[in-house]
Protein backbone atom coordinates (compact mmCIF):
# COMPACT_ATOMS: atom_id res chain seq x y z
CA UNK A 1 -4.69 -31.18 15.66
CA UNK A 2 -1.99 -30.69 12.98
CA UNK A 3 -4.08 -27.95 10.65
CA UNK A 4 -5.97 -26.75 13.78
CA UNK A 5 -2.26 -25.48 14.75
CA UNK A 6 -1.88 -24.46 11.30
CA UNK A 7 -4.80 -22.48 11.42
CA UNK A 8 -4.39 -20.76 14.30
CA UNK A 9 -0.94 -19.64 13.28
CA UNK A 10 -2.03 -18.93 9.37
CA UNK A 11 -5.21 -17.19 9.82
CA UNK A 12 -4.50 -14.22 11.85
CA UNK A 13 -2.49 -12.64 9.38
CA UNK A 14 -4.43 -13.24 7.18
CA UNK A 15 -7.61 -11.63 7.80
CA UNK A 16 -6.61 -8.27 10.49
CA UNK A 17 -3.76 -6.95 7.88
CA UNK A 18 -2.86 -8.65 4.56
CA UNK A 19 -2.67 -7.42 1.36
CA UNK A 20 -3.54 -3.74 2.32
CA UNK A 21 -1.53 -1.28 0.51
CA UNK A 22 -0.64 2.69 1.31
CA UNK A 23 -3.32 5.50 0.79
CA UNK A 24 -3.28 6.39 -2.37
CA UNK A 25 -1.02 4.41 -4.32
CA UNK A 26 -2.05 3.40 -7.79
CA UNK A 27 -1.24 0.98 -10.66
CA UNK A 28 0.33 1.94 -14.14
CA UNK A 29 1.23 -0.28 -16.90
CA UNK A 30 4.75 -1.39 -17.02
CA UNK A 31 6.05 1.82 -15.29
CA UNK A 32 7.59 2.16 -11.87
CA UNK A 33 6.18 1.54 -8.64
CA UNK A 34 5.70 4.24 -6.48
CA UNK A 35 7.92 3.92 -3.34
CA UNK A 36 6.23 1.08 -1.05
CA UNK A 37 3.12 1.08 -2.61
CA UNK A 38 3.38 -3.36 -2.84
CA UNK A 39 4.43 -3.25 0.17
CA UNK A 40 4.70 -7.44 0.75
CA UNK A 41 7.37 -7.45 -2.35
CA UNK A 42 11.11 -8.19 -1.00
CA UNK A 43 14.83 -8.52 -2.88
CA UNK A 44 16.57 -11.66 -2.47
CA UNK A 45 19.76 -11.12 -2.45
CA UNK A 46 23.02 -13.65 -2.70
CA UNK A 47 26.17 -12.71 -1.82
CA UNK A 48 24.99 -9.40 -1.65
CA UNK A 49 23.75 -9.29 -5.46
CA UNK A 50 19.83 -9.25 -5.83
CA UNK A 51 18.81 -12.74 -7.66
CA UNK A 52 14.86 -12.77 -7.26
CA UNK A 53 11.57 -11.64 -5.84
CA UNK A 54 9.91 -12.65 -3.48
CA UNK A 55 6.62 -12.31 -1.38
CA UNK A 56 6.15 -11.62 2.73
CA UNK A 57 3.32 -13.74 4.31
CA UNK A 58 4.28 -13.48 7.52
CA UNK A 59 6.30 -11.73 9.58
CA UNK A 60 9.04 -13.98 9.28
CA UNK A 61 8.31 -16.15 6.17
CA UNK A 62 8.87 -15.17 2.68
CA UNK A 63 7.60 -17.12 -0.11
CA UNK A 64 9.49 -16.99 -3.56
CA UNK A 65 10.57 -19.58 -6.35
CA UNK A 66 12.32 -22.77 -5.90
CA UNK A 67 14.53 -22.26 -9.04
CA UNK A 68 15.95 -18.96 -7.26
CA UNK A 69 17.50 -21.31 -4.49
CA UNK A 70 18.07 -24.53 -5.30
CA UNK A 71 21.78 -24.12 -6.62
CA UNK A 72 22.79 -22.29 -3.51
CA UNK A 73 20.61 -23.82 -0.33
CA UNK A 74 23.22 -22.37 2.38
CA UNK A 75 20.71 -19.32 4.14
CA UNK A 76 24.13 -17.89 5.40
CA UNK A 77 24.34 -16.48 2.13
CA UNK A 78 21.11 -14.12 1.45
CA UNK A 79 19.95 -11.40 2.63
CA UNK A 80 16.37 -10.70 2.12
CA UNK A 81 15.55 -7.03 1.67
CA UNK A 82 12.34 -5.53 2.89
CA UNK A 83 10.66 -1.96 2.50
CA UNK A 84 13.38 -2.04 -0.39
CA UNK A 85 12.11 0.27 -3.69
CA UNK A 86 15.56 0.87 -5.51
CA UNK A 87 18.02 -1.86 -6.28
CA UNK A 88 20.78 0.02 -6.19
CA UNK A 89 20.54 2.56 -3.45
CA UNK A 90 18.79 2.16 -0.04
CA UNK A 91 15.96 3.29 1.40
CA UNK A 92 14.96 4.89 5.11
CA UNK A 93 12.21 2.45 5.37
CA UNK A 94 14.53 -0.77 4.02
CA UNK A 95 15.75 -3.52 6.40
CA UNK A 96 18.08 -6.62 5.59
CA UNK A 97 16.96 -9.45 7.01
CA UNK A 98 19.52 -12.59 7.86
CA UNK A 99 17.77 -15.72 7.10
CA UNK A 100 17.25 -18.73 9.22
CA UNK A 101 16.32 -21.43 7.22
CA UNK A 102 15.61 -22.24 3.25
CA UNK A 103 12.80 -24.77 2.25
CA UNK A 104 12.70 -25.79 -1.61
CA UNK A 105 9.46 -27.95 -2.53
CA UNK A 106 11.03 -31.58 -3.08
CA UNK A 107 8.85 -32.40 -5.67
CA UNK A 108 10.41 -29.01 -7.69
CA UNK A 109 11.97 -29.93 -11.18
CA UNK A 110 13.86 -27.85 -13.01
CA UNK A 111 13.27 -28.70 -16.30
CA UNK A 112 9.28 -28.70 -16.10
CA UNK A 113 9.82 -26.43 -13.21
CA UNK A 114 7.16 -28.32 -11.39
CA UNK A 115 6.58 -27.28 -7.79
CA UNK A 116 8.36 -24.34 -8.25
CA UNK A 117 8.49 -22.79 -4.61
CA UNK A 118 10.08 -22.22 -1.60
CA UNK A 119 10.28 -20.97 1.68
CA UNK A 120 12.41 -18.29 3.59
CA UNK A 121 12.40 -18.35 7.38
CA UNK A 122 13.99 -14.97 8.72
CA UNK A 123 16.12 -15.09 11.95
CA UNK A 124 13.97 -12.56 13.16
CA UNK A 125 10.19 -11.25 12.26
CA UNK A 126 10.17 -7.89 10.35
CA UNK A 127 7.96 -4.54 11.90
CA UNK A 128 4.71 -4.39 10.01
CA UNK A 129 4.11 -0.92 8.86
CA UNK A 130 1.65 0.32 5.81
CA UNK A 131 5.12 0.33 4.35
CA UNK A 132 6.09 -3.24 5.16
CA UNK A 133 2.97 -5.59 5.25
CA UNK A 134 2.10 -9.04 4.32
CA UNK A 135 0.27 -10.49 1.15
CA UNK A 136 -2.90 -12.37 1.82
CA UNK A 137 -2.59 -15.93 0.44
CA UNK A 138 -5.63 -17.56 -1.77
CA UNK A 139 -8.65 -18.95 -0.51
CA UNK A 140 -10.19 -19.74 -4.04
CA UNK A 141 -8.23 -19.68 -7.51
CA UNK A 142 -8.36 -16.35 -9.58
CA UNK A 143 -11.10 -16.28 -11.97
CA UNK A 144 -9.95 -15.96 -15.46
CA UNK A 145 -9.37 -12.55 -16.62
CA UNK A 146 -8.79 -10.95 -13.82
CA UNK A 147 -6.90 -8.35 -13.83
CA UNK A 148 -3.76 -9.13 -11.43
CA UNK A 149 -0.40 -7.77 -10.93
CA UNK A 150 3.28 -8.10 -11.53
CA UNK A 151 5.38 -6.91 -9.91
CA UNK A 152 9.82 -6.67 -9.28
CA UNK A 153 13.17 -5.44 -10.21
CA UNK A 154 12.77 -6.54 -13.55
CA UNK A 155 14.14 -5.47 -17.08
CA UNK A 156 11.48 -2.34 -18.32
CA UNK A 157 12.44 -3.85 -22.02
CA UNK A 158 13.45 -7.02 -23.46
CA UNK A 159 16.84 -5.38 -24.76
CA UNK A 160 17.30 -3.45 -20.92
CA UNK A 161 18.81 -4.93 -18.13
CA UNK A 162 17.74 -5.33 -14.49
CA UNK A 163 15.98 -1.85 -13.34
CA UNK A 164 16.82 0.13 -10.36
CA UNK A 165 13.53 1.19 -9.55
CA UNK A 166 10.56 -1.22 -8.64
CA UNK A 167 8.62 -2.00 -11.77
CA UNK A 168 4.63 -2.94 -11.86
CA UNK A 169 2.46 -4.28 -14.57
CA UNK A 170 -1.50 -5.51 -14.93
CA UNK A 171 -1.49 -9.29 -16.09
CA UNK A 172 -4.94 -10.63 -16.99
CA UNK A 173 -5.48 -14.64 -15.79
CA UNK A 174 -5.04 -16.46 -18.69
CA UNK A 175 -6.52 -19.97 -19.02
CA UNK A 176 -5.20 -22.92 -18.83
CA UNK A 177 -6.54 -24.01 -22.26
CA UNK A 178 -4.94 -20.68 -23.74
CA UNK A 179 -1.54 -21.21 -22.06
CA UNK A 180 -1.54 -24.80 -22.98
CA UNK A 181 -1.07 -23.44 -26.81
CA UNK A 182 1.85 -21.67 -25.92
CA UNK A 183 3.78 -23.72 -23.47
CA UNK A 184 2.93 -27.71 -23.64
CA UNK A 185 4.65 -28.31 -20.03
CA UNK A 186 2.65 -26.37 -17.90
CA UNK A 187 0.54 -28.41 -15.68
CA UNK A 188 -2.98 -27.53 -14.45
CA UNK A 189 -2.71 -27.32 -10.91
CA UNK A 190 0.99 -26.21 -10.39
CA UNK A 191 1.12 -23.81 -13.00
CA UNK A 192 -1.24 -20.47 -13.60
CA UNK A 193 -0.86 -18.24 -16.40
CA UNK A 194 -1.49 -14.25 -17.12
CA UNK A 195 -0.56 -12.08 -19.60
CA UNK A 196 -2.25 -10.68 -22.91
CA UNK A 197 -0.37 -13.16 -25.70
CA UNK A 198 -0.75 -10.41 -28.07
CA UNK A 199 1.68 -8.22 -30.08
CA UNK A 200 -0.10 -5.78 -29.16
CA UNK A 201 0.11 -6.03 -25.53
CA UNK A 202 1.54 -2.92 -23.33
CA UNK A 203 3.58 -5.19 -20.97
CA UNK A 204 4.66 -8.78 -20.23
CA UNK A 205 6.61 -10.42 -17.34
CA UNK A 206 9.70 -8.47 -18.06
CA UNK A 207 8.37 -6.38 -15.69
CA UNK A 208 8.47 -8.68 -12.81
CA UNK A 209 11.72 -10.96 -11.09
CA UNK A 210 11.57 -15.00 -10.70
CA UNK A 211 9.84 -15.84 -7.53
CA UNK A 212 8.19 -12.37 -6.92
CA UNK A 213 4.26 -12.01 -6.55
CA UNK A 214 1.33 -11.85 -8.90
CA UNK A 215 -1.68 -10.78 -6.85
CA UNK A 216 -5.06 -9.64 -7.39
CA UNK A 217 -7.46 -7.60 -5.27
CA UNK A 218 -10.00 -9.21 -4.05
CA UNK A 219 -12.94 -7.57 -1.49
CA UNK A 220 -10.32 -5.05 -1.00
CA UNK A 221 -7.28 -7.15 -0.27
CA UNK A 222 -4.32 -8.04 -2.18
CA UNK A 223 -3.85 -11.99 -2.47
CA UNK A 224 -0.90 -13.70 -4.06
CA UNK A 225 -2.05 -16.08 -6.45
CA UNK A 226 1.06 -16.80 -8.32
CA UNK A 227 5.41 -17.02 -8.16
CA UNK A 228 7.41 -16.13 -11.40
CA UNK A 229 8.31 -19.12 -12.59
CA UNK A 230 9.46 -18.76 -16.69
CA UNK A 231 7.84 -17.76 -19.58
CA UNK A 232 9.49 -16.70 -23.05
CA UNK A 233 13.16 -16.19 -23.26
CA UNK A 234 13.70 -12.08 -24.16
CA UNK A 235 9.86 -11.76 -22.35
CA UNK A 236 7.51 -11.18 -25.70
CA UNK A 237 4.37 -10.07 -24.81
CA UNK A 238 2.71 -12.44 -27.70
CA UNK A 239 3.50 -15.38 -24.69
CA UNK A 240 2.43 -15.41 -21.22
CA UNK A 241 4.39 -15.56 -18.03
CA UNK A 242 3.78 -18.72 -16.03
CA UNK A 243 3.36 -18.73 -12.09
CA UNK A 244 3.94 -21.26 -9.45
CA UNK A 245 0.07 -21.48 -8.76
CA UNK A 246 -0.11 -20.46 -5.02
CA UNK A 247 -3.93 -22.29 -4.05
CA UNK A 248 -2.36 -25.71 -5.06
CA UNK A 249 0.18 -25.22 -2.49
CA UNK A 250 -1.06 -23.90 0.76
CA UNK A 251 -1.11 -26.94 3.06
CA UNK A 252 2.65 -27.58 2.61
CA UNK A 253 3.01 -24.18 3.39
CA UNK A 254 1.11 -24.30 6.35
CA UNK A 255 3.08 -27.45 7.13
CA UNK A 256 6.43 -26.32 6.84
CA UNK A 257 5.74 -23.04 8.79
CA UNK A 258 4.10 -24.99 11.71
CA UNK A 259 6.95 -28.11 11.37
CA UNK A 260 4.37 -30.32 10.48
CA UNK A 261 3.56 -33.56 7.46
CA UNK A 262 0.98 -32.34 5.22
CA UNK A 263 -1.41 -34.93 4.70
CA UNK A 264 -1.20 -36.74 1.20
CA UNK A 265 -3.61 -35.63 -1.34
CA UNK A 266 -7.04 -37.92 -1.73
CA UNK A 267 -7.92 -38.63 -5.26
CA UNK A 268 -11.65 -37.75 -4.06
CA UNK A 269 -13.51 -35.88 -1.53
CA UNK A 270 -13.75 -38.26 1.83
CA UNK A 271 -17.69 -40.21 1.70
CA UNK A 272 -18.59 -38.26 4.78
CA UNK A 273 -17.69 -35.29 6.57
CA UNK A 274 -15.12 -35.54 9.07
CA UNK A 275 -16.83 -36.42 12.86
CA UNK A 276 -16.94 -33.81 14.85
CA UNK A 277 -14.03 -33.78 17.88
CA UNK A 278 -14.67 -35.08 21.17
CA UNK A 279 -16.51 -32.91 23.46
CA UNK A 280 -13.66 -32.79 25.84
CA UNK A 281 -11.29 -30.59 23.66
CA UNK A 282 -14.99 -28.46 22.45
CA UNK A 283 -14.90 -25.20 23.91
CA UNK A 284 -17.74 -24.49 26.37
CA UNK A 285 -21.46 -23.52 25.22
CA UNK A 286 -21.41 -26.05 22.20
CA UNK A 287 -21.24 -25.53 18.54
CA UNK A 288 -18.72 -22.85 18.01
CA UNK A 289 -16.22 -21.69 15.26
CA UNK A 290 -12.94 -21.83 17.12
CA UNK A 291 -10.67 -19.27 15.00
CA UNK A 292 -13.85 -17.13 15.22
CA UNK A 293 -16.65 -16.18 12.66
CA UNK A 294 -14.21 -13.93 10.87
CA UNK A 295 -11.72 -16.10 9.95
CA UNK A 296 -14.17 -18.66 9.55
CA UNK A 297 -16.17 -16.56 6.78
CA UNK A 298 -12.93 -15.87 4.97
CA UNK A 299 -12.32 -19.66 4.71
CA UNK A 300 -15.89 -20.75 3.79
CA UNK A 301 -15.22 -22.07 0.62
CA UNK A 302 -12.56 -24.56 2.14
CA UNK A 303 -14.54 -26.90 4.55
CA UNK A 304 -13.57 -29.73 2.77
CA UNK A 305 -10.04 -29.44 3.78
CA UNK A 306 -9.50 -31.18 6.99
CA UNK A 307 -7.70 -28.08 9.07
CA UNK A 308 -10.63 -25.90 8.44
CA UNK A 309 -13.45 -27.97 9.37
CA UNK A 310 -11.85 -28.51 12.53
CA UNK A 311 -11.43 -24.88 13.05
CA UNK A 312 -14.26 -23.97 11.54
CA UNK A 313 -17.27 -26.29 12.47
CA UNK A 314 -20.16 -24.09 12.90
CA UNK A 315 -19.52 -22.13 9.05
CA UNK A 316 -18.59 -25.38 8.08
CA UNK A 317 -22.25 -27.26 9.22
CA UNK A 318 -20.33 -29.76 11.39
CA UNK A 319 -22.20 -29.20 14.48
């Protein structure tokens, strides 16, 4: 009943209000953001200074890079900013939010930066607004080429420093093949590239902040598919940025929101699906989908992980 839990706790945000931006906004190249118009993006600040990006998935979780906290691990000392838009001046919408509890991956290595994420639990859950909202999290991994998003306090030029204003820039998905040519460390499934890799190219991942998002739109919806991890020192847009690749991750962070073990990866799909559960914890009238046919159609393409076939029987052909 582990992922069931997980489920029920994940899902909901998911599907009635991620990744849905304000009316209106729109993307340009490497310019700035208009004023809450990524509305899941959040400053990480230590001691008061802003370090890193980050991403809010729930109301009280923020996901963001492991490399942006693993030198200083004590939450007293950030402050995660939310509805923030300027760096260095404050906002009517912006909140600072104290911070509860700081989970680095324990796999994470810094020199490889493998496993390169973490976990911020807020003391208290922020007010979801069309200004403030949460990221929807992967279901499937972005398709090559697609044309995602960058986004953070970054420099607007490899020679600039930090900028005030939010920055935003389209990334195409690289793949893993093409990155591979420019980077030998980057691993298949915790690593995801983007970028152009040409000289030609009209922005790079200057224009984003370690641990901040990369999302693409998908069936309307904004899903986080990747954390700044590194890429190129002085950011040249003839190399790609590389992402902590969010779909490799998403039952530890199920596990460590809900306090539970994630189960160990199998090296190959079980030889037959899971049983179905007792009828004594089935809900009445039989086959059934138990986090509901919506949910259930957004995960479709995950019944082989055990959390949604037990949530998700009936989509999944389990009954």
């Amino acid at each position: 009943m582990i992922f069931w839990a997980a489920l029920l706790l994940v899902l909901p945000a998911l599907i009635e209000g991620c990744g849905k931006r304000p009316a209106g906004t729109r993307v340009i190249n490497g310019q700035d953001a208009a004023p809450h118009s990524w509305p899941w993006q959040i400053s990480l600040r230590l001691d008061g200074y802003h370090i890193c990006g980050g991403t809010l998935i729930r109301p009280d979780w923020v996901l963001t890079a492991a490399h942006c906290v693993n030198k200083n691990p004590d939450p007293k000392r950030y402050i995660v900013a939310v509805g923030a838009h300027r760096r260095l001046s404050i906002t009517s919408v912006e909140r600072f939010m104290k911070i509860k509890k700081v989970i680095m991956h324990s796999g994470y290595t810094d020199q490889q930066k493998l496993h390169d994420i973490a976990l911020l639990q807020l003391r208290t859950p922020v007010t979801l607004s069309d200004k403030v909202n949460l990221a929807c999290l992967p279901t499937t991994e972005a398709a090559v080429g697609a044309k995602c998003y960058i986004t953070g306090w970054g420099r607007t030029s490899a020679s600039s420093g930090s900028a005030d204003t939010l920055q935003q820039a389209m990334l195409p998905v690289a793949s893993h093949s093409d990155c591979k040519k420019k980077f030998t460390i980057v691993d298949r499934k915790a690593h995801i590239c983007a970028g152009d890799a040409k000289s030609s190219a009209s922005s790079g991942g200057c224009h984003g902040d370690s641990g901040g998002p990369l999302v693409c739109e998908e069936r309307g919806r904004w899903v986080q598919h990747g954390i700044v991890s590194f890429g190129k020192r002085n950011c040249p847009t003839t190399f790609y940025t590389v992402f902590a690749r969010v779909s490799s991750y998403l039952d530890w962070v199920n596990s460590k929101i809900t306090g539970s073990t994630p189960s160990p990866p199998s090296p190959s799909p079980p030889p037959s699906p899971e049983p179905p559960l007792p009828p004594t914890t089935s809900p009445a009238g039989g086959c059934s989908d138990r986090s509901g046919p919506k949910a259930c159609q957004y995960f479709k393409d995950r019944c082989s992980q055990d959390f949604v076939k037990k949530a998700c029987q009936k989509t999944c052909g389990l009954c």
